[in-house]
N, C-alpha and C. Protein backbone atom coordinates (compact mmCIF):
# COMPACT_ATOMS: atom_id res chain seq x y z
N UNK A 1 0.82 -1.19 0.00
CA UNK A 1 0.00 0.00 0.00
C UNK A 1 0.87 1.26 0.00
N UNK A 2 1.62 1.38 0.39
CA UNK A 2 2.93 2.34 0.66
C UNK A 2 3.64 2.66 -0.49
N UNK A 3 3.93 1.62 -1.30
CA UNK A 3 4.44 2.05 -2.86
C UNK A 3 3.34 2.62 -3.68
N UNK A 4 2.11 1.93 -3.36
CA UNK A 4 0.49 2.28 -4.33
C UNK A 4 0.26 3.88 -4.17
N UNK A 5 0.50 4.77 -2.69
CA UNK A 5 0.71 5.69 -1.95
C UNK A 5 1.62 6.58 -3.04
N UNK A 6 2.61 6.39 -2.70
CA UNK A 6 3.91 7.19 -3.35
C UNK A 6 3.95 7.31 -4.33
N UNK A 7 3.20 6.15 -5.30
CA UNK A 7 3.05 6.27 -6.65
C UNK A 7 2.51 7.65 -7.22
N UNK A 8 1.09 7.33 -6.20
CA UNK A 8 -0.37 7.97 -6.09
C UNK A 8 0.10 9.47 -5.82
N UNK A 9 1.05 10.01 -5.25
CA UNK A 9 1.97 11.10 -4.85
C UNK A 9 2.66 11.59 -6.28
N UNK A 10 3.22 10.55 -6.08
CA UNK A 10 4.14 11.40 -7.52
C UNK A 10 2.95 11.50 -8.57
N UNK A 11 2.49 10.55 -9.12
CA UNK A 11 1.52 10.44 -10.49
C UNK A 11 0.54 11.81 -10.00
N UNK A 12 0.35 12.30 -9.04
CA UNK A 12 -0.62 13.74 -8.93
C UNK A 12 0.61 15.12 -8.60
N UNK A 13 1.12 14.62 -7.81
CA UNK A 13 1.83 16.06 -7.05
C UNK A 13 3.20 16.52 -8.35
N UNK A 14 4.41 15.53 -8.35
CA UNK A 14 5.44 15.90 -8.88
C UNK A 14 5.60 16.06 -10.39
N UNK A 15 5.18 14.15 -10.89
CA UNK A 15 5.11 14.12 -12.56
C UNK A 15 4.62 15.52 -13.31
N UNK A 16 3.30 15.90 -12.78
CA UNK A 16 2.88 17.35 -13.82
C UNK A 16 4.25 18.33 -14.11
N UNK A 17 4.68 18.33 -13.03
CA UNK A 17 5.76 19.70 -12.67
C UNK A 17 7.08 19.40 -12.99
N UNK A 18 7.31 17.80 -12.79
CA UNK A 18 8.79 17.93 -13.05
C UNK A 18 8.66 16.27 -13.80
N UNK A 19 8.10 15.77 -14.44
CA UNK A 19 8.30 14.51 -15.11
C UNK A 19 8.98 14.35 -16.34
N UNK A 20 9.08 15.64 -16.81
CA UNK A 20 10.06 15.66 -18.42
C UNK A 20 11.03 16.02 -17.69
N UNK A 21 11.86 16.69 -16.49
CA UNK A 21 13.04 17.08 -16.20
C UNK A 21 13.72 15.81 -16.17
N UNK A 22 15.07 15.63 -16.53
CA UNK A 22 15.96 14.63 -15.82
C UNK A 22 16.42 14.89 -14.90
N UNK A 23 16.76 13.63 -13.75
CA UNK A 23 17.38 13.79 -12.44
C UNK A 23 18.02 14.86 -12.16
N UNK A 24 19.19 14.80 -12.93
CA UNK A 24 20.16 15.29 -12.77
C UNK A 24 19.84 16.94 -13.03
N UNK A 25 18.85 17.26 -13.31
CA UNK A 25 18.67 18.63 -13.62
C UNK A 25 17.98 19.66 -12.72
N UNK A 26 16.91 18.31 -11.76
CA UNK A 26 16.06 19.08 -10.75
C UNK A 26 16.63 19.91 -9.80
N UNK A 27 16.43 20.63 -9.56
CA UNK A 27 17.12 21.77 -8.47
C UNK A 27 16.53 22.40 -7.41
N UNK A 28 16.77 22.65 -6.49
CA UNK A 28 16.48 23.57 -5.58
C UNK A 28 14.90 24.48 -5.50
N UNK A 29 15.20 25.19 -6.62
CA UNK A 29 13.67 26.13 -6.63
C UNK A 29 12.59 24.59 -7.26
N UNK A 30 12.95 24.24 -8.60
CA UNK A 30 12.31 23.29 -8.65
C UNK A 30 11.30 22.41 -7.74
N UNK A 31 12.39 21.86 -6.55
CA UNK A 31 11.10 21.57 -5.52
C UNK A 31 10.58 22.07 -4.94
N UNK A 32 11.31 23.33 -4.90
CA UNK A 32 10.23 24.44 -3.68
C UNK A 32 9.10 24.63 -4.63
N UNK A 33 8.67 24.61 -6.24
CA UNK A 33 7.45 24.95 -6.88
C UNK A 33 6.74 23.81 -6.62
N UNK A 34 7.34 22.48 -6.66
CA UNK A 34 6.47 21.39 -6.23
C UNK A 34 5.80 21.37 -5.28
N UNK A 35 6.65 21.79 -4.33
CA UNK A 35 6.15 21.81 -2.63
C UNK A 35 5.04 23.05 -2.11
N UNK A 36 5.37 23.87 -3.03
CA UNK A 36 4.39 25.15 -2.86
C UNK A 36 3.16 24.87 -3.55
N UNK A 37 3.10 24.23 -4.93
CA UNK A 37 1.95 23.63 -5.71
C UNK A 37 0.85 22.40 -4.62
N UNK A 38 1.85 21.57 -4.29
CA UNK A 38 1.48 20.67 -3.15
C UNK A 38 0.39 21.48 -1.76
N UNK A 39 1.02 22.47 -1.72
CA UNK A 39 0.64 22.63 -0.18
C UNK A 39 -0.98 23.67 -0.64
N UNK A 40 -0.98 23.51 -1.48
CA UNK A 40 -2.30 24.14 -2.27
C UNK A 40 -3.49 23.53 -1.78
N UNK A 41 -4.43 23.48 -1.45
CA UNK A 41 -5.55 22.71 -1.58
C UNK A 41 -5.90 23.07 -2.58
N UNK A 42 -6.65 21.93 -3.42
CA UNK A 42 -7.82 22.40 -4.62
C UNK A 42 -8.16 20.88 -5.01
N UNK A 43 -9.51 21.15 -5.50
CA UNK A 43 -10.39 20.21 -6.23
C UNK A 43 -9.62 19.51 -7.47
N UNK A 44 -9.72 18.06 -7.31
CA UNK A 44 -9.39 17.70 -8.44
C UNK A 44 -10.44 15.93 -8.57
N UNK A 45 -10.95 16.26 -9.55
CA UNK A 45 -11.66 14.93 -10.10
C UNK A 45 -13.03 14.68 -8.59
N UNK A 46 -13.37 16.68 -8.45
CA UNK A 46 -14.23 16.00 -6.78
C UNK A 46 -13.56 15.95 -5.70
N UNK A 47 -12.16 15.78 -5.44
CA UNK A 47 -11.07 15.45 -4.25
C UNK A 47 -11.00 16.63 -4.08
N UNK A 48 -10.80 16.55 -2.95
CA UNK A 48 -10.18 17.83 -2.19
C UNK A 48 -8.33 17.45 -2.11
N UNK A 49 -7.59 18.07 -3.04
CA UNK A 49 -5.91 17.17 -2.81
C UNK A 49 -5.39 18.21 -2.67
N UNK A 50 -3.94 17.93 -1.94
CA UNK A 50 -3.07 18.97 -1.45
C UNK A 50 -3.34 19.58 -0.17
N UNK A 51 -2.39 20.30 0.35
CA UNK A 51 -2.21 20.71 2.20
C UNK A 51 -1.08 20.61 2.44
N UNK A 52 -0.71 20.92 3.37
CA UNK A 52 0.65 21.04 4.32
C UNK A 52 0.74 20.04 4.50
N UNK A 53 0.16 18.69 4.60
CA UNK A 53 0.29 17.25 5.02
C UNK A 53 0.33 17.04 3.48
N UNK A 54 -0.22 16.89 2.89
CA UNK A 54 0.53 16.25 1.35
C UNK A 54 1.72 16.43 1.21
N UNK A 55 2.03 18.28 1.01
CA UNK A 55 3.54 18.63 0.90
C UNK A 55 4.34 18.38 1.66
N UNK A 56 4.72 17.59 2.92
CA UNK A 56 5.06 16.88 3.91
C UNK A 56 5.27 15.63 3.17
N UNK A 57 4.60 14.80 2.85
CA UNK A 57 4.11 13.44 2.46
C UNK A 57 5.29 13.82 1.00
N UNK A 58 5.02 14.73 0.50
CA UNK A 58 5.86 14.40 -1.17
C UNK A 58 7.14 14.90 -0.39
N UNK A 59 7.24 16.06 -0.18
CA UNK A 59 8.74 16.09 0.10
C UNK A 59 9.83 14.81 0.62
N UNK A 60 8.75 13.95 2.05
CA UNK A 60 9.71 13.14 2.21
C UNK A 60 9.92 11.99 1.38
N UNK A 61 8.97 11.94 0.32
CA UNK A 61 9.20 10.85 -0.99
C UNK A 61 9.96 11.54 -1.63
N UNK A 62 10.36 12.93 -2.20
CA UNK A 62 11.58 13.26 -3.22
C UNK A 62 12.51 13.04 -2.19
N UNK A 63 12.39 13.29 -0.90
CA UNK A 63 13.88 13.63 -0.65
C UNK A 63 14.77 11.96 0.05
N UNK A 64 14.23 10.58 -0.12
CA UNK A 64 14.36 9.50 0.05
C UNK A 64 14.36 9.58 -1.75
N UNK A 65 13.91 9.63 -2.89
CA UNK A 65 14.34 9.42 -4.05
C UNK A 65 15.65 9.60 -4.26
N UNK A 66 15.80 11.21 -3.73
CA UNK A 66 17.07 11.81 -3.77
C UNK A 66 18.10 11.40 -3.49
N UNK A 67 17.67 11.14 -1.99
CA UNK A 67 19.11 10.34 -1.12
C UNK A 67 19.45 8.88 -2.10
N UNK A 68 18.21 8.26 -2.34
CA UNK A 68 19.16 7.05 -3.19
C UNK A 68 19.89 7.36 -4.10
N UNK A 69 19.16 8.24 -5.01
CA UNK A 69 19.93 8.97 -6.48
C UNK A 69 21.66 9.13 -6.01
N UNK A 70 21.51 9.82 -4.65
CA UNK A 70 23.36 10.36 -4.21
C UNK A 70 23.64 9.04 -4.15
N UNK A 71 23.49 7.94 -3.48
CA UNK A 71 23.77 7.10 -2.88
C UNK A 71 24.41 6.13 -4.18
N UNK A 72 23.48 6.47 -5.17
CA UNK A 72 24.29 5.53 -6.36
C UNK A 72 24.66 6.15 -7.40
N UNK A 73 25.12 7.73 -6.92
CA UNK A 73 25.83 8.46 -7.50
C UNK A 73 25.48 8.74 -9.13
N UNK A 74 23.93 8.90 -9.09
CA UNK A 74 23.05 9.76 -10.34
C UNK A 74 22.90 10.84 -10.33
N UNK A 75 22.93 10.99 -9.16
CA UNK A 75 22.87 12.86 -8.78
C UNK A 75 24.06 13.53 -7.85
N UNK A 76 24.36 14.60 -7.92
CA UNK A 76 25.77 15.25 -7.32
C UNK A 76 25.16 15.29 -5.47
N UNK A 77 23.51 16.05 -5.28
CA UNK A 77 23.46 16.15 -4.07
C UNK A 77 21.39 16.26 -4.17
N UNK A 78 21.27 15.81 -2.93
CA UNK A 78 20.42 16.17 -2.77
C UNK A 78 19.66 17.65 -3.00
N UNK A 79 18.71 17.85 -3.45
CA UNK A 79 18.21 18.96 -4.02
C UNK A 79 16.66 19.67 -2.79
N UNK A 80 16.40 18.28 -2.26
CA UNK A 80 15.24 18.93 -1.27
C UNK A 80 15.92 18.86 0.23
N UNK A 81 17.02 18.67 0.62
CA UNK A 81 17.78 19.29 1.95
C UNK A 81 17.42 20.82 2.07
N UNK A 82 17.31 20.99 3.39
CA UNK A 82 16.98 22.02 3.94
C UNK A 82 15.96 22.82 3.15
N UNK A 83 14.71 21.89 2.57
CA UNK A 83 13.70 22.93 2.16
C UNK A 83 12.82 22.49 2.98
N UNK A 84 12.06 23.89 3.14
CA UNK A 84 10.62 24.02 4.43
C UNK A 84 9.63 23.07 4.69
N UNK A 85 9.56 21.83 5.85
CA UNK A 85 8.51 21.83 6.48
C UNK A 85 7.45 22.21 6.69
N UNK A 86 6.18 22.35 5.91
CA UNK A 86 5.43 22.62 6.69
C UNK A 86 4.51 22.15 7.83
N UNK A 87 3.89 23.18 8.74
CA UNK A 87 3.17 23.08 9.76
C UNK A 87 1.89 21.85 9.76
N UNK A 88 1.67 21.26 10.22
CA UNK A 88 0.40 20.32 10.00
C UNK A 88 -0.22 20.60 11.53
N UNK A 89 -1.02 20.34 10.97
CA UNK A 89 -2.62 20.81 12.18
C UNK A 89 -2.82 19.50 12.31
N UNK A 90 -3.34 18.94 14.03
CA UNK A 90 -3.86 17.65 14.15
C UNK A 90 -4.94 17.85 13.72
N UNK A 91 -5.59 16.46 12.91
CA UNK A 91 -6.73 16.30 12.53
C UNK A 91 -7.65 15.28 13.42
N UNK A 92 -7.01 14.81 14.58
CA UNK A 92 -7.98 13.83 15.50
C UNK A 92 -9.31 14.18 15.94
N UNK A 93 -10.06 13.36 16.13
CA UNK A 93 -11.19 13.45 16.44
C UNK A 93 -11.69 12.26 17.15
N UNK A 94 -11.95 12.29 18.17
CA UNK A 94 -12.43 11.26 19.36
C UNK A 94 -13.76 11.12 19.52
N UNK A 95 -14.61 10.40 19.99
CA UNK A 95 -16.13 9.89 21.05
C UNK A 95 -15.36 11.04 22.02
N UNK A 96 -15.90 11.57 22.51
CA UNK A 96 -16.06 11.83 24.23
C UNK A 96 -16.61 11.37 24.93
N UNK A 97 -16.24 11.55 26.22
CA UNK A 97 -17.26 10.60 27.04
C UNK A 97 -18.47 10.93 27.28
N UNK A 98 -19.28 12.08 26.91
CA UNK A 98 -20.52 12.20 27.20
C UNK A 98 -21.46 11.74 26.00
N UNK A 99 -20.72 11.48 24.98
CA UNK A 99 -20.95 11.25 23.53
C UNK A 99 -21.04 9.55 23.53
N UNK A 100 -20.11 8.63 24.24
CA UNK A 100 -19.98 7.53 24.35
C UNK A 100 -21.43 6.75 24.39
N UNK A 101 -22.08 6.66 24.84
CA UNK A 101 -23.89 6.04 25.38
C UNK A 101 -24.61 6.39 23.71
N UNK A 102 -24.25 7.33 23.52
CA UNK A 102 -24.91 7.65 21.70
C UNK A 102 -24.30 6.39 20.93
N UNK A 103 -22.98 6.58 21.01
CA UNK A 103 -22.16 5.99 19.88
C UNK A 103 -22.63 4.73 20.07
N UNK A 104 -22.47 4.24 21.44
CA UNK A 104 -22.55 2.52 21.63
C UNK A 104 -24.28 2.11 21.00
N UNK A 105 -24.92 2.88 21.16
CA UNK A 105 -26.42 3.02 21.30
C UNK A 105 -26.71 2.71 19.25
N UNK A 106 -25.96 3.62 18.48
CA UNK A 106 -25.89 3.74 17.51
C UNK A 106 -25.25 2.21 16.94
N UNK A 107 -23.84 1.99 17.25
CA UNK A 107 -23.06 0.70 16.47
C UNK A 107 -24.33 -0.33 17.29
N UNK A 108 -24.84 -0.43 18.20
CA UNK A 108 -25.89 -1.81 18.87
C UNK A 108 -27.33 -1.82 17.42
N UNK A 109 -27.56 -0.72 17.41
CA UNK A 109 -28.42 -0.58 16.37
C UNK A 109 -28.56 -0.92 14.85
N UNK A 110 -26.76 -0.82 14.54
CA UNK A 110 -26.61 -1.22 13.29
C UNK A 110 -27.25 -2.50 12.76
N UNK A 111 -27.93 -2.30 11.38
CA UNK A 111 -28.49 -3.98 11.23
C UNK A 111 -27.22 -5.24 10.65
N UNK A 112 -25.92 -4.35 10.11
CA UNK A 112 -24.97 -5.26 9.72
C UNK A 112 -24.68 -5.34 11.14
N UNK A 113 -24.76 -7.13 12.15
CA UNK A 113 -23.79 -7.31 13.20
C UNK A 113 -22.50 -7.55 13.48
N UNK A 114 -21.82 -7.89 12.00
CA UNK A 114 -20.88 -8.61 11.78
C UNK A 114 -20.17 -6.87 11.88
N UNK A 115 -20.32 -5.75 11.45
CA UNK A 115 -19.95 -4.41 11.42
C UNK A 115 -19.96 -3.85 13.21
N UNK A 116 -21.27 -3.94 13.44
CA UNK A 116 -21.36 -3.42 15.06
C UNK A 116 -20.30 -4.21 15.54
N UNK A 117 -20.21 -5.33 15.39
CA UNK A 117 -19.56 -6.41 16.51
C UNK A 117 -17.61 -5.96 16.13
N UNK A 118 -17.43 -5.54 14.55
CA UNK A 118 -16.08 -4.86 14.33
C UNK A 118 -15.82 -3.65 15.26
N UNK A 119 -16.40 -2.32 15.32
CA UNK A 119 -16.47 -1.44 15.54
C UNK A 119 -16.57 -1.83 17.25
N UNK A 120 -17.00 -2.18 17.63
CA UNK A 120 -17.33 -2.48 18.82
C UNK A 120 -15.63 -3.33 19.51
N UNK A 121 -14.84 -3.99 18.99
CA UNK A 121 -13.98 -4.74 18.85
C UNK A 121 -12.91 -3.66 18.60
N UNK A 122 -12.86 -2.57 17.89
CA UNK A 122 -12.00 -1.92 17.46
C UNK A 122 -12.11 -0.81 18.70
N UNK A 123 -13.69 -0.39 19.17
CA UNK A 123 -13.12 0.45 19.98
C UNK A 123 -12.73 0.12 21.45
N UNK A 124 -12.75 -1.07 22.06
CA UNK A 124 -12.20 -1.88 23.22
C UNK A 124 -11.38 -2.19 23.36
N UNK A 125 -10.55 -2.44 22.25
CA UNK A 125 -8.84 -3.17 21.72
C UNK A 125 -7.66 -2.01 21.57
N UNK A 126 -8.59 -1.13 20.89
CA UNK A 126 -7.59 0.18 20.28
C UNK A 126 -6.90 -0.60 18.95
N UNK A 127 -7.31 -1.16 18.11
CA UNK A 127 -6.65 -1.58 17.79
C UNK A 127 -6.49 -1.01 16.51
N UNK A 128 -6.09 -1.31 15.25
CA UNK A 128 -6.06 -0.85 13.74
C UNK A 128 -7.16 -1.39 13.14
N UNK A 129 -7.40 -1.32 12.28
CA UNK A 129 -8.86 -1.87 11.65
C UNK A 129 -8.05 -3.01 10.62
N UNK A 130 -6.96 -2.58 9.92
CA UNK A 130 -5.91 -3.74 9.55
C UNK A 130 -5.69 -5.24 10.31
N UNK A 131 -5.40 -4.45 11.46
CA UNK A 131 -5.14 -5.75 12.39
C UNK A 131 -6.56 -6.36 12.70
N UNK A 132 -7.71 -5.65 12.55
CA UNK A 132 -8.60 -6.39 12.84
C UNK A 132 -9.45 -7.11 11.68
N UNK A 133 -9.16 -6.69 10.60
CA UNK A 133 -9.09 -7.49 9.17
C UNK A 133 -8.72 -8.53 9.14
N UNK A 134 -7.36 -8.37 9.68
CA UNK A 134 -6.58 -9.91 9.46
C UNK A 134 -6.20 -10.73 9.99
N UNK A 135 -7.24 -10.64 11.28
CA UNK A 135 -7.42 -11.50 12.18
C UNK A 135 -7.58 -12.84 12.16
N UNK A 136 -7.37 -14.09 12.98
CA UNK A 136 -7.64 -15.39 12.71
C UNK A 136 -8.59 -15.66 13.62
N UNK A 137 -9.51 -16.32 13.69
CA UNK A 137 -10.26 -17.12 15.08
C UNK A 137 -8.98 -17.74 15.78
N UNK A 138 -7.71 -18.63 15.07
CA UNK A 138 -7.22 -18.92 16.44
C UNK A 138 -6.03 -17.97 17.30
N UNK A 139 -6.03 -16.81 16.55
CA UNK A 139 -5.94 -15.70 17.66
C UNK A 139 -6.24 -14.98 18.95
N UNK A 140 -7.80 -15.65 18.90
CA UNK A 140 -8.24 -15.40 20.04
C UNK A 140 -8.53 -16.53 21.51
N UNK A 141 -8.24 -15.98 22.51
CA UNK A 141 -8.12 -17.02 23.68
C UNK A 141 -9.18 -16.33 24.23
N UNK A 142 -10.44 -16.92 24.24
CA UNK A 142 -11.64 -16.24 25.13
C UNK A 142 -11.82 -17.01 26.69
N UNK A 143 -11.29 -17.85 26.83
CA UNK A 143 -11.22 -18.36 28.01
C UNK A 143 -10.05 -17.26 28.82
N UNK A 144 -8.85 -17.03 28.12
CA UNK A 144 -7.96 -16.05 28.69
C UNK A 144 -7.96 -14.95 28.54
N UNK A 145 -9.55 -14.17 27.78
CA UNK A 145 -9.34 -13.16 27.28
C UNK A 145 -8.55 -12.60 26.77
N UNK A 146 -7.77 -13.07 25.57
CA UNK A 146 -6.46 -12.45 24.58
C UNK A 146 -6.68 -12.65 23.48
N UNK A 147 -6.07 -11.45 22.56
CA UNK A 147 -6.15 -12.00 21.44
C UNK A 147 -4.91 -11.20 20.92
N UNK A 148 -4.15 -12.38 20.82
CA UNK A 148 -2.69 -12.07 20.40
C UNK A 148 -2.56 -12.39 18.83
N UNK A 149 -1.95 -11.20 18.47
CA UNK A 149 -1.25 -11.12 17.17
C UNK A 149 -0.17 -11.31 16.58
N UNK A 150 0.01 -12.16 15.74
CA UNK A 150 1.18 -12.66 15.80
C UNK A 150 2.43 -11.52 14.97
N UNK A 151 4.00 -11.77 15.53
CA UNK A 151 4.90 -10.59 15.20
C UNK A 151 4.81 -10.57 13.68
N UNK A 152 4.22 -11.79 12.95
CA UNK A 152 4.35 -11.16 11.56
C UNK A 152 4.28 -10.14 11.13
N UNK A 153 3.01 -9.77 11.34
CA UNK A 153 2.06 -8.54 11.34
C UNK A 153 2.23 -7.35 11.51
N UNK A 154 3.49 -6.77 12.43
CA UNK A 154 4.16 -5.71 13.16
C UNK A 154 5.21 -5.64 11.98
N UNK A 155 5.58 -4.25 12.36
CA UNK A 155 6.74 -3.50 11.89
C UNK A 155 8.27 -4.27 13.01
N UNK A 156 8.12 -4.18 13.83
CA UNK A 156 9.16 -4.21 15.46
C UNK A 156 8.98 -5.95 15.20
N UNK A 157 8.35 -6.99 14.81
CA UNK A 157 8.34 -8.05 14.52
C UNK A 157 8.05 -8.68 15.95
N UNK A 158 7.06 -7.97 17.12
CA UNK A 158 7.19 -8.60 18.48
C UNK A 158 5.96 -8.71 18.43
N UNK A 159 5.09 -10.02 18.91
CA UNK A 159 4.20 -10.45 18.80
C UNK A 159 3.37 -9.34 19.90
N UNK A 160 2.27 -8.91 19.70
CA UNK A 160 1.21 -8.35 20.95
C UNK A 160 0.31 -9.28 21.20
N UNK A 161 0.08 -9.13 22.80
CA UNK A 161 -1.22 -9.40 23.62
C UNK A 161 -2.39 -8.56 23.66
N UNK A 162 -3.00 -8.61 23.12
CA UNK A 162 -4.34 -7.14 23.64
C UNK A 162 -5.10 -7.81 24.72
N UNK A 163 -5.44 -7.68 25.52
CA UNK A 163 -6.62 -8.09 26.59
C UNK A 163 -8.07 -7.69 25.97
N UNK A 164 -9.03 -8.71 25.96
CA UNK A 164 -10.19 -8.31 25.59
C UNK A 164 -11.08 -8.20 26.87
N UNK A 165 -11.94 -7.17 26.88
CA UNK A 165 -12.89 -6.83 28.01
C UNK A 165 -14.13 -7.81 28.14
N UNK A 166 -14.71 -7.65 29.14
CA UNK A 166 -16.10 -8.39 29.06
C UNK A 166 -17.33 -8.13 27.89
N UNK A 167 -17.19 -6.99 27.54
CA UNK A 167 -17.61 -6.00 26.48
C UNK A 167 -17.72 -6.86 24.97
C-alpha cells in the first residue's frame, strides 16, 4: 500500500511539474514549486488534494528518491535538503465521554452485526482496523481473554497481547 501511496503522490503532485526534467537537472527552486503547488488545496476529479500534510508526504518521498539517487551516484546532491517543512494541524477526532452512550447506542443498532460487533472490537482493543481485518479465530483465547497477534504482522516483529474486556 505504501508504494500504491507514493506512486499515487508522484503520479498527482510531482510528474505534472517535473516529469520531463531529468534527475540530474532538478534543483532547488524546482522543488520548492512542487512543494508550494502541493501545499495548495484544490479540487481535483471532486477530491479535495493537497495541504501542508501532502507537501510533507511528497517532500519526504523526493527527498528518500534523492538520497538514493546520491547514494548511487546519479545525482551530485540532494536537491530537497533544507527545504521548508510545513506546519500540519492535528486532525484527531475522538467519542467523548458524554458522547460515548450515543455511539454505543448507535453501532448496537446497526443492522450489519458482523460491522457493530467490528467497531465495537475496534473500539475496546484500540486496535487498527488492519489488524482487525486480518485477524484469525485462532488468535483469540476467550477463556484467557487475549487476542494475540502474531509478530508477523508488526513493523518491530514482536508479537502483541491485547486483553479483551467483558464487552
Amino acid at each position: 500500500r505504501t508504494l500504491q501511496h507514493a506512486k499515487w503522490q508522484y503520479d498527482r503532485h510531482v510528474k505534472p511539474l517535473l516529469g520531463s526534467t531529468p534527475i540530474e537537472s532538478v534543483t532547488k527552486a524546482d522543488v520548492a514549486v512542487v512543494l508550494t503547488q502541493t501545499s495548495r488545496k484544490r479540487k481535483v476529479d471532486g477530491r479535495v488534494v493537497g495541504g501542508p500534510v501532502a507537501a510533507n508526504r511528497v517532500r519526504a518521498l523526493l527527498s528518500s528518491l534523492f538520497s538514493w539517487a546520491v547514494e548511487h551516484d546519479l545525482v551530485a546532491s540532494n536537491p530537497v535538503a533544507r527545504t521548508k517543512v510545513r506546519r500540519e494541524k492535528a486532525r484527531g477526532r475522538y467519542v467523548l465521554p458524554d458522547e460515548m452512550p450515543r455511539f454505543l447506542e448507535a453501532v448496537d443498532n446497526c443492522k450489519n452485526r458482523d460491522v457493530a460487533d467490528a467497531v465495537k472490537l475496534l473500539l475496546f482493543t484500540g486496535q487498527r482496523v488492519g489488524d482487525l481485518v486480518a485477524a484469525k479465530w485462532r488468535e483469540f483465547d476467550l477463556d484467557a481473554a487475549t487476542w494475540t497477534i502474531p509478530r508477523e504482522r508488526f513493523k518491530s516483529r514482536v508479537e502483541q497481547r491485547v486483553p479483551l474486556t467483558k464487552e
